[in-house]
N, C-alpha and C. Protein backbone atom coordinates (compact mmCIF):
# COMPACT_ATOMS: atom_id res chain seq x y z
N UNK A 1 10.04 1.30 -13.46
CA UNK A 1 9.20 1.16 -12.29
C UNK A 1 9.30 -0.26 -11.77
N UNK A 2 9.33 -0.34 -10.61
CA UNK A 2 9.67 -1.53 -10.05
C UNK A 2 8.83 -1.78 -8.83
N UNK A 3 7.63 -2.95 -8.74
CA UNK A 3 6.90 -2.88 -7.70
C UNK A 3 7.65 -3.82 -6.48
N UNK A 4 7.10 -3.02 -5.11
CA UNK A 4 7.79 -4.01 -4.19
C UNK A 4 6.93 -5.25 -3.73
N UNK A 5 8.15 -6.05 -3.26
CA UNK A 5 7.14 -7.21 -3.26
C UNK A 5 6.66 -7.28 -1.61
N UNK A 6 5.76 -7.78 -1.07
CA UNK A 6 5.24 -8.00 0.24
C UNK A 6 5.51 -9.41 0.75
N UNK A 7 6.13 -9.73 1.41
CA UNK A 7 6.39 -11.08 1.53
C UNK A 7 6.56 -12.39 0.95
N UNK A 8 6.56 -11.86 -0.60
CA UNK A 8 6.98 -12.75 -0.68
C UNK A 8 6.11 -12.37 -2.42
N UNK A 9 4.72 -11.61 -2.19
CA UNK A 9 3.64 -12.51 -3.54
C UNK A 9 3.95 -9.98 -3.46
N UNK A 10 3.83 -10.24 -4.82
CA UNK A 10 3.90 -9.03 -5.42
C UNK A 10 2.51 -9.12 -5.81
N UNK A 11 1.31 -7.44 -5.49
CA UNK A 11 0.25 -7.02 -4.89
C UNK A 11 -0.04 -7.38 -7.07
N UNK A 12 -1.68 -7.80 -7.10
CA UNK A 12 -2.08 -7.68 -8.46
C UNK A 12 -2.36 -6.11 -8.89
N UNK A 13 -1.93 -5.83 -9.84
CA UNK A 13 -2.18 -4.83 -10.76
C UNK A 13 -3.55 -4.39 -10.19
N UNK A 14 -4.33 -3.24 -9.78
CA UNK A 14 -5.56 -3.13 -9.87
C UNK A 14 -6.19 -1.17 -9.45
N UNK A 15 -7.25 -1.06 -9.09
CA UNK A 15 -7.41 0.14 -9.07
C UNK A 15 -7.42 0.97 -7.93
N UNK A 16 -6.81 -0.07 -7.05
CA UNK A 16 -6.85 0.78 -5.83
C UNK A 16 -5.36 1.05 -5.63
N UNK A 17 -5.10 2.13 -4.90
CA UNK A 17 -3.49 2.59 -4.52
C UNK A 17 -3.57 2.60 -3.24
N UNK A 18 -2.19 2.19 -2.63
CA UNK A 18 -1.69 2.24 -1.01
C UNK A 18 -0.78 3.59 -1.14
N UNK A 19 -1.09 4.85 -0.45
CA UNK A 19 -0.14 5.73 -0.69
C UNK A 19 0.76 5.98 1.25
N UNK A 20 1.92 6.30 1.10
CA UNK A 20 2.19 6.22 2.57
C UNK A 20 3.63 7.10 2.64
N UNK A 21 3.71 7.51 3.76
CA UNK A 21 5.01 8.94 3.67
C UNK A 21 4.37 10.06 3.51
N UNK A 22 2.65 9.99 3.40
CA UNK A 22 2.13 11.13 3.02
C UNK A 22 2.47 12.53 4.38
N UNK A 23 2.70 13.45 4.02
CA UNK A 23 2.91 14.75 5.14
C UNK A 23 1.48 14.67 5.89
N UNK A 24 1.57 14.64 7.41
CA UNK A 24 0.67 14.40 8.17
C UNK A 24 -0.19 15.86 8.13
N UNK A 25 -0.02 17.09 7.71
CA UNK A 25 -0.65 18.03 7.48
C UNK A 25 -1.84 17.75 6.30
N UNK A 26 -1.57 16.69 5.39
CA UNK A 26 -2.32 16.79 3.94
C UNK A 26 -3.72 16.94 4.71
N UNK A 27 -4.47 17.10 4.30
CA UNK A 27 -6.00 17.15 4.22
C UNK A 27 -6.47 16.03 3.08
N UNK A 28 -7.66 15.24 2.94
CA UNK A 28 -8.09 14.83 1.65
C UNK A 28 -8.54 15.45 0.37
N UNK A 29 -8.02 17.24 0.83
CA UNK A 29 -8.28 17.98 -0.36
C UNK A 29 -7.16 17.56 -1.01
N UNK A 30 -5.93 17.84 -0.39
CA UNK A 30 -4.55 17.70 -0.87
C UNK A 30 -3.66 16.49 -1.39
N UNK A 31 -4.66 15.26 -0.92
CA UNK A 31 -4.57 14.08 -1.77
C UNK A 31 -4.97 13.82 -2.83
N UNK A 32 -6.04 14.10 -3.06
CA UNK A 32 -7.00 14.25 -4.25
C UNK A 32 -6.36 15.16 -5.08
N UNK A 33 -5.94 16.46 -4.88
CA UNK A 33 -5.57 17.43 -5.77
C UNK A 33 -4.15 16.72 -6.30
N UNK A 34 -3.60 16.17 -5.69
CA UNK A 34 -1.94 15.18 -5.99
C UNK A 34 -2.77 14.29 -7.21
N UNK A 35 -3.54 13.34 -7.19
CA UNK A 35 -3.89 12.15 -7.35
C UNK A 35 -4.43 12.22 -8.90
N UNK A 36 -5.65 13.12 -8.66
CA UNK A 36 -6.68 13.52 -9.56
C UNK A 36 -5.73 13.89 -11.06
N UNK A 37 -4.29 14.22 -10.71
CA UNK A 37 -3.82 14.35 -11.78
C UNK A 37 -3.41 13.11 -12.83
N UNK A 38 -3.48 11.97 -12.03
CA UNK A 38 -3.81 10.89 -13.24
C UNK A 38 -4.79 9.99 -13.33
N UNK A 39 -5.64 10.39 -12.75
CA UNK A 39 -7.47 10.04 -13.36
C UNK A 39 -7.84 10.27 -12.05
N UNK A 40 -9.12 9.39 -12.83
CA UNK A 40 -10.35 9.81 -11.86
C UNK A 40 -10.84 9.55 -10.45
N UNK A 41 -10.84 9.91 -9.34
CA UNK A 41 -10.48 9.00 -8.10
C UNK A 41 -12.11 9.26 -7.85
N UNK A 42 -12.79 7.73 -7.71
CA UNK A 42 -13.59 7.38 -6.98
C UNK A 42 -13.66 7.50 -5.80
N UNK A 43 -12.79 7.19 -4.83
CA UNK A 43 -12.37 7.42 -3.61
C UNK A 43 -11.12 7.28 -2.81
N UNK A 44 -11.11 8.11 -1.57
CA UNK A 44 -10.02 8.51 -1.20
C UNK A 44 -10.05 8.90 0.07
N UNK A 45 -9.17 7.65 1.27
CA UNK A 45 -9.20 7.68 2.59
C UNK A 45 -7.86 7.53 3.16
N UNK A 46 -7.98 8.77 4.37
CA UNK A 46 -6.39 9.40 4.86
C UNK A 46 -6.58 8.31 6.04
N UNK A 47 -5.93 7.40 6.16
CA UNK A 47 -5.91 6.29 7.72
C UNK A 47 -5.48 7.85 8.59
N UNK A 48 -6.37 7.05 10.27
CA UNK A 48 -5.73 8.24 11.22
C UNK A 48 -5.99 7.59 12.25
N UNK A 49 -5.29 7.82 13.14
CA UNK A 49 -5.23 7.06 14.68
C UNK A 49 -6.36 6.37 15.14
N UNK A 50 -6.88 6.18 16.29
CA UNK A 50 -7.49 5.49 16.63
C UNK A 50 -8.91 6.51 17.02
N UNK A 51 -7.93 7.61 17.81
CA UNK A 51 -9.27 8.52 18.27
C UNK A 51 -9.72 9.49 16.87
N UNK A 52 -9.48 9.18 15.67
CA UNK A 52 -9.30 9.79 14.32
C UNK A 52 -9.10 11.18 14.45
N UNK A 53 -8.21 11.68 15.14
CA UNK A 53 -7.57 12.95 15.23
C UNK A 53 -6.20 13.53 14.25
N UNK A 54 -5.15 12.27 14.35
CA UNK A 54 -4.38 12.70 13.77
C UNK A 54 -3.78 11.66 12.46
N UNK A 55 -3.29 11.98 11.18
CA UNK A 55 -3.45 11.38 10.14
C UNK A 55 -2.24 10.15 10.87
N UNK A 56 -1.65 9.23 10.06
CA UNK A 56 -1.08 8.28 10.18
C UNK A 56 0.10 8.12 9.01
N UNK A 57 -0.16 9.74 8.08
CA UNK A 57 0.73 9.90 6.86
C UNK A 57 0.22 8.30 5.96
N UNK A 58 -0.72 7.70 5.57
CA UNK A 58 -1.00 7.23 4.85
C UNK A 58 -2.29 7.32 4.30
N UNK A 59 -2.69 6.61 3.09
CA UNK A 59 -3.83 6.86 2.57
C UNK A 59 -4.12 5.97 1.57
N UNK A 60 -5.59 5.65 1.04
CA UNK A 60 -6.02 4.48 0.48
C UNK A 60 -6.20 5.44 -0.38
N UNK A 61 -6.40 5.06 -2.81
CA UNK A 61 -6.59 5.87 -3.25
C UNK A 61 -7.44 5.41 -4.40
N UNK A 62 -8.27 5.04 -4.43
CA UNK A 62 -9.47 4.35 -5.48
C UNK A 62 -9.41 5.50 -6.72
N UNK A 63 -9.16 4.61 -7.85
CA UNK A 63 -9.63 5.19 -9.60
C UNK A 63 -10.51 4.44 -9.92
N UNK A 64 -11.11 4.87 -11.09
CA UNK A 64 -12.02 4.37 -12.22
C UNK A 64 -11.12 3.35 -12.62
N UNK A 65 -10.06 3.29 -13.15
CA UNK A 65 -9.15 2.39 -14.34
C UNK A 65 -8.25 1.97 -13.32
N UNK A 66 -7.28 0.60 -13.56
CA UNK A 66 -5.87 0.13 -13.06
C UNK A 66 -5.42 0.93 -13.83
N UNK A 67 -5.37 1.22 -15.34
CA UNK A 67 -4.31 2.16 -16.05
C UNK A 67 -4.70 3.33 -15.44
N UNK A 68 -4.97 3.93 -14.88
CA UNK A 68 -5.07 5.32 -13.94
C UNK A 68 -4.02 4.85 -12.71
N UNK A 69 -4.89 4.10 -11.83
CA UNK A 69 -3.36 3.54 -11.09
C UNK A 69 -2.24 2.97 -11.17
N UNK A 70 -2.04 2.59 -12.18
CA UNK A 70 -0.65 2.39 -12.77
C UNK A 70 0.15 3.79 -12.93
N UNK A 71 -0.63 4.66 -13.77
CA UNK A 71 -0.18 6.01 -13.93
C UNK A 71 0.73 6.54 -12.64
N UNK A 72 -0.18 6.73 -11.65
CA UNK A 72 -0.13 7.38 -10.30
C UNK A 72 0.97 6.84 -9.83
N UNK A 73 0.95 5.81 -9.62
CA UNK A 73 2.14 4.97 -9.09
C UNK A 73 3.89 5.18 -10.26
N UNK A 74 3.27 5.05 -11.16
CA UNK A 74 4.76 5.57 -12.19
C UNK A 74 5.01 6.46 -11.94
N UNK A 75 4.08 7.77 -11.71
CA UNK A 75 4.61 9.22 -11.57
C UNK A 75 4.89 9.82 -10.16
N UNK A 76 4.25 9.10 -8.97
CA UNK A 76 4.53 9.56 -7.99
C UNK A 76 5.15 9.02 -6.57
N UNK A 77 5.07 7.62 -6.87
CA UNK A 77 6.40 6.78 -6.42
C UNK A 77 7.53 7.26 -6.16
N UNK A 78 8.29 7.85 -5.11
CA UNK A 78 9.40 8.25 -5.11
C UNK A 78 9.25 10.35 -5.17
N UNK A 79 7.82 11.00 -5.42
CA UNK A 79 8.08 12.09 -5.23
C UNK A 79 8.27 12.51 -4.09
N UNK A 80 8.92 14.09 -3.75
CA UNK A 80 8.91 14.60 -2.88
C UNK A 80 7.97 15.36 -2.50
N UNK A 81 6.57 15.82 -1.62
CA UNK A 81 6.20 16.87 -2.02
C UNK A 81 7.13 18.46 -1.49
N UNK A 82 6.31 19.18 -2.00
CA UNK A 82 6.96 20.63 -1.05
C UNK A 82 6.81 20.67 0.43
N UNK A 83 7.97 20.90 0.82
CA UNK A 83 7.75 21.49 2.39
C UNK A 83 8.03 19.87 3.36
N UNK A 84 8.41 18.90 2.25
CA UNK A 84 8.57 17.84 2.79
C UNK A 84 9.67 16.78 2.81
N UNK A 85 10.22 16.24 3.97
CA UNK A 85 11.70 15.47 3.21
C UNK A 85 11.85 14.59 3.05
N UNK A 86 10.56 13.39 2.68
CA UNK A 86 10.20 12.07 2.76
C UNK A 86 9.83 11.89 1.22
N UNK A 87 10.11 10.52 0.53
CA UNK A 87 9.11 10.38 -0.27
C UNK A 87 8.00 9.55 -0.14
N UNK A 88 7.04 9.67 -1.04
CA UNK A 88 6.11 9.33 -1.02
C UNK A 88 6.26 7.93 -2.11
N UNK A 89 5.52 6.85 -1.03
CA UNK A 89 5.83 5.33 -0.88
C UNK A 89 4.38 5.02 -1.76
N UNK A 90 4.22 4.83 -3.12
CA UNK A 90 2.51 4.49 -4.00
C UNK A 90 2.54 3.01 -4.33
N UNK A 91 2.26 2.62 -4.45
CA UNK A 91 1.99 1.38 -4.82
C UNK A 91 0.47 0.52 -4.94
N UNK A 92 0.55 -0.32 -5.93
CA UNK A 92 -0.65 -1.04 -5.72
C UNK A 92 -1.43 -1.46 -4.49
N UNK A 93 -2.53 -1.28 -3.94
CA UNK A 93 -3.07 -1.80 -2.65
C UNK A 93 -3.09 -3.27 -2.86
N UNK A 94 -2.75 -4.08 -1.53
CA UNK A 94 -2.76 -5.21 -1.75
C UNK A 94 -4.25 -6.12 -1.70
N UNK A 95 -5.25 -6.36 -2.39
CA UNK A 95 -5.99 -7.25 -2.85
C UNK A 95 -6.14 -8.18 -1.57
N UNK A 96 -7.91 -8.65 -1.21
CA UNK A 96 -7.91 -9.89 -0.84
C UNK A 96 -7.11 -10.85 -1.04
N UNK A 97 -7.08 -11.30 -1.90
CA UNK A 97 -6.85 -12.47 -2.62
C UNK A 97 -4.88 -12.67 -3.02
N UNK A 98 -4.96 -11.29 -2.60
CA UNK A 98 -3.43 -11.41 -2.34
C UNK A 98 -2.86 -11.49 -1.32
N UNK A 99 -3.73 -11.03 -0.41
CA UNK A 99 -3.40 -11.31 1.30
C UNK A 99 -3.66 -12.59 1.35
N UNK A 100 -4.73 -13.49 0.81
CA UNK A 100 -4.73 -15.03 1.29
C UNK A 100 -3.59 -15.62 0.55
N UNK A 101 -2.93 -15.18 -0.69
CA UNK A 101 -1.37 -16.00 -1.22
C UNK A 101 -0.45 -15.50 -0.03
N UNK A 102 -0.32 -14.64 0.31
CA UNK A 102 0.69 -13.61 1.32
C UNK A 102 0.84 -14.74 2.67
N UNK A 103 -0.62 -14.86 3.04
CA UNK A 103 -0.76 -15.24 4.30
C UNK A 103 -0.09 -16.91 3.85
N UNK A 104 -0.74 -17.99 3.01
CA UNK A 104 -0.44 -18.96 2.55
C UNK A 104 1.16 -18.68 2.09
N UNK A 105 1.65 -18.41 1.32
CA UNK A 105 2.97 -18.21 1.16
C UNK A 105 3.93 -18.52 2.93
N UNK A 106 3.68 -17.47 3.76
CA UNK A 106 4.40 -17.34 4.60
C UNK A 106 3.63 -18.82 5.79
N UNK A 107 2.72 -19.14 5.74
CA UNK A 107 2.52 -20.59 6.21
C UNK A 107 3.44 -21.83 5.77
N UNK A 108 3.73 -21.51 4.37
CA UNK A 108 4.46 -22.89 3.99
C UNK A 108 5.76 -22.82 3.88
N UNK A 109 6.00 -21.65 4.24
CA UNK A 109 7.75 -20.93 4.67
C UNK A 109 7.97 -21.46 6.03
N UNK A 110 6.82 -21.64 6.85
CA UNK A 110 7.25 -21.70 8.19
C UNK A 110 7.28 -23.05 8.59
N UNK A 111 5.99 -24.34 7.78
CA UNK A 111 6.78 -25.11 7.71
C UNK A 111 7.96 -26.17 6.91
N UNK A 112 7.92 -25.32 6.11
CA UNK A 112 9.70 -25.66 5.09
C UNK A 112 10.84 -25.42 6.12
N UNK A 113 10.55 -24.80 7.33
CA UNK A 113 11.94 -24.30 7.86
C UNK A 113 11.88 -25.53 9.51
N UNK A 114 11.32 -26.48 9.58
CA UNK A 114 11.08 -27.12 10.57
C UNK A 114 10.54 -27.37 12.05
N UNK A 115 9.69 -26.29 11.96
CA UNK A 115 8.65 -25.51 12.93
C UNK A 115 8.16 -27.08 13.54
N UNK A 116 8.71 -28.07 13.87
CA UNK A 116 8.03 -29.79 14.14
C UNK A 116 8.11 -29.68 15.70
N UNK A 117 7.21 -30.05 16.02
CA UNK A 117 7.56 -30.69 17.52
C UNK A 117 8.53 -31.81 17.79
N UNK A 118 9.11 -31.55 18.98
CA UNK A 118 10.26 -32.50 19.51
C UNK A 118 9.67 -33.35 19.70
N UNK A 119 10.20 -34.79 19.91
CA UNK A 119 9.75 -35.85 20.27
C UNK A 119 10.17 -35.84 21.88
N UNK A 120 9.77 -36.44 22.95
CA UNK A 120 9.98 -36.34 23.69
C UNK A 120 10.98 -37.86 24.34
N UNK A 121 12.18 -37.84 25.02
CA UNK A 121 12.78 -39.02 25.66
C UNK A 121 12.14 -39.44 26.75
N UNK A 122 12.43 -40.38 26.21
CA UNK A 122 11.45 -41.77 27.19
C UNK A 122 12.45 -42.06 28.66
């Protein structure tokens, strides 16, 4: 298993899951019934457009344990479901605190690369 990295800072281990590729038909029965098979999901939200009509094929996936989401992510990373020709993209959700390294990371990338103002000729 191999987590991907996000710009740069790879997401901390924890209990929430980013799931995405999901089939825009699922329902949150049909996430849960996927999920529930490696623990216990506290909670579980299908993102959906703006006018919340139609899903966005992704979904947020809260356990009791990180070793529950660890599970999930080992086993279903890369499945296919039925009726579908995408896989399904799991991974750790990325953390506050990983978005402020993320965000910081890519600040000091930008100026390592010489982002300076010109001087101007006199």
């Amino acid at each position: 298993y191999q987590r991907r990295v996000h710009g740069g800072v790879a997401p901390t281990p924890n209990a929430n899951v980013y799931v995405a590729n999901l089939p825009v038909s699922f329902t949150e029965d049909d996430v849960a019934a996927l999920f529930r098979l490696h623990g216990v999901v506290t909670s579980l939200v299908i993102l959906k457009d703006r006018k919340a009509i139609k899903s966005k094929g992704v979904a947020l996936v809260q356990y009791e344990k990180t070793e529950e989401a660890t599970t999930s992510i080992q086993e279903l990373n890369g499945f296919v479901p039925p009726g579908h020709d995408r896989p399904l993209e799991v991974k750790y959700a990325e953390t506050n605190h990983d978005k402020e390294k993320r965000l910081d990371t890519r600040r000091r990338t930008k100026k390592r690369k010489g982002h300076k103002k010109k001087k101007k000729k006199q």
